[in-house]
C-alpha atoms as a PDB file:
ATOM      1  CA  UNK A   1      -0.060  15.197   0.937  1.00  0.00           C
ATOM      2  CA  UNK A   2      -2.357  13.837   3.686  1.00  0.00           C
ATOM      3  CA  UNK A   3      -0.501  15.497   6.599  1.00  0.00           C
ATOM      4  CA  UNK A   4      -3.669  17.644   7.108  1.00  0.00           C
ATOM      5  CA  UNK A   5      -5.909  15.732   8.006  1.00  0.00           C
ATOM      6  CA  UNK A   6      -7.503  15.167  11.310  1.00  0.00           C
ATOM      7  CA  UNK A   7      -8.795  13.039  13.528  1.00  0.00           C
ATOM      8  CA  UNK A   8     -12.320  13.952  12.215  1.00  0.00           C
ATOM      9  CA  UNK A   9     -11.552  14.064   8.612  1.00  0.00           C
ATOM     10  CA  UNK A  10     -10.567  10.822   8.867  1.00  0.00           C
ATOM     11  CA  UNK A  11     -13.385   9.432  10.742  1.00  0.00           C
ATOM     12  CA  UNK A  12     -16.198  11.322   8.154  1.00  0.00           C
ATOM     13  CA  UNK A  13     -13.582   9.798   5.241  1.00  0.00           C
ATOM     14  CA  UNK A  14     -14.313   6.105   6.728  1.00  0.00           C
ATOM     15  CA  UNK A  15     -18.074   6.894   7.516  1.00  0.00           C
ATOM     16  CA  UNK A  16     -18.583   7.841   3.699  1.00  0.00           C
ATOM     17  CA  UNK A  17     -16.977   4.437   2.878  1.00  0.00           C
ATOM     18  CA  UNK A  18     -18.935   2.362   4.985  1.00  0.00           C
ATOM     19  CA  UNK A  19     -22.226   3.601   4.019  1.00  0.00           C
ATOM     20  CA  UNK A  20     -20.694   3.630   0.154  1.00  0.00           C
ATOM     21  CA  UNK A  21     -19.848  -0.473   0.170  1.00  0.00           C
ATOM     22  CA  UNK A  22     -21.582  -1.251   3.056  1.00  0.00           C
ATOM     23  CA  UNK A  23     -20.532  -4.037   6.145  1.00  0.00           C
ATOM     24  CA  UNK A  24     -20.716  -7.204   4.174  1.00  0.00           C
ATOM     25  CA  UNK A  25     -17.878  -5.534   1.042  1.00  0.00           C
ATOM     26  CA  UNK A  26     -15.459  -3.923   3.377  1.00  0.00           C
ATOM     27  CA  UNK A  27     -13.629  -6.931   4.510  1.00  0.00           C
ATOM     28  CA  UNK A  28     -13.145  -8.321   1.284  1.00  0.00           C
ATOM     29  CA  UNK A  29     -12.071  -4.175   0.295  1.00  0.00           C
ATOM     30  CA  UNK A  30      -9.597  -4.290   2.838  1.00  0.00           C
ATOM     31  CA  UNK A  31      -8.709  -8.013   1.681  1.00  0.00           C
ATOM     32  CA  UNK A  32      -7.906  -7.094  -1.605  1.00  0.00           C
ATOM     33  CA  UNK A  33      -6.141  -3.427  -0.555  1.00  0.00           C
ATOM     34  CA  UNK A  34      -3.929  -5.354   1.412  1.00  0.00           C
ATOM     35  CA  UNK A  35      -2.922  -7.873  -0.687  1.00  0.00           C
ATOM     36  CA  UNK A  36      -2.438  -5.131  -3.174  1.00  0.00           C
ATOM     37  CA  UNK A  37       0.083  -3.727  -0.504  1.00  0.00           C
ATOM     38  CA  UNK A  38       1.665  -7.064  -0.485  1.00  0.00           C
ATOM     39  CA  UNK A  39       2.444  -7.490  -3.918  1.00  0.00           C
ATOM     40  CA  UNK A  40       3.712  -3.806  -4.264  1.00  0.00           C
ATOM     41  CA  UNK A  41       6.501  -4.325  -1.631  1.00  0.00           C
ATOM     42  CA  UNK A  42       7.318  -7.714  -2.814  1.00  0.00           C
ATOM     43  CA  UNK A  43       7.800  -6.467  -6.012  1.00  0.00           C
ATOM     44  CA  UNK A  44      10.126  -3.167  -4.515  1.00  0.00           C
ATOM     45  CA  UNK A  45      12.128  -5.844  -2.799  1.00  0.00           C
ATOM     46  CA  UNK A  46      13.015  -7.515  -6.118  1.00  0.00           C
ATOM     47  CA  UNK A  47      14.076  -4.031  -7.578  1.00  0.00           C
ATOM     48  CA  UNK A  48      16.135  -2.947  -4.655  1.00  0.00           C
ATOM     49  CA  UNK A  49      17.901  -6.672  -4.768  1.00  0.00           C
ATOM     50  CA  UNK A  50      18.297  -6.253  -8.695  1.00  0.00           C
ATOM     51  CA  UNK A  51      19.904  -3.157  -8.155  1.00  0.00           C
ATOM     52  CA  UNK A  52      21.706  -3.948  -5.365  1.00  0.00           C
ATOM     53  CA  UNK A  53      22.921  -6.845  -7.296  1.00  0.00           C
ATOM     54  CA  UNK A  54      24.139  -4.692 -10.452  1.00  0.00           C
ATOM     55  CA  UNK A  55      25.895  -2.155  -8.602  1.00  0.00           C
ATOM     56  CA  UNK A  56      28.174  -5.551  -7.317  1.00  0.00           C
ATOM     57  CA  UNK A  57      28.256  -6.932 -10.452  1.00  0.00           C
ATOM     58  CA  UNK A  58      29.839  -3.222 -11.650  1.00  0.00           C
ATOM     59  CA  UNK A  59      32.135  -2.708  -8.773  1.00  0.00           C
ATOM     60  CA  UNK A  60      33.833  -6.062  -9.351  1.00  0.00           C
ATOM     61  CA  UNK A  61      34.703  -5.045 -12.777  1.00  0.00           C
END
C-alpha cells in the first residue's frame, strides 16, 4: 500500500502535519499514536496466546 512512496513524499506528508497541529500538539499526537500501537499488540499477543492455547487444549483430546 505505501511501498511508493519516497523520500520526498514522505517529508511533504510530515510538513503538512506539522503546520496542520502545529509544534506544541505533535508530541502529545505521537504520545497517543504510540500508545495506540501499544495496546494493539498487547491485545494481538493475547489472541495469538488464546489460540495457541486452544489448539493444545484440542490436541490433548
Amino acid at each position: 500500500m505505501f511501498e511508493n512512496i519516497g523520500g520526498s513524499e514522505l517529508l511533504l506528508i510530515l510538513f503538512v502535519v506539522f503546520i496542520f497541529f502545529g509544534p506544541k500538539k505533535l508530541p502529545e499526537l505521537g504520545k497517543s499514536i504510540g500508545k495506540g500501537m501499544r495496546e494493539f499488540r498487547s491485545a494481538m499477543r493475547g489472541l495469538q496466546e488464546d489460540v495457541q492455547n486452544s489448539t493444545k487444549i484440542d490436541e490433548k483430546k
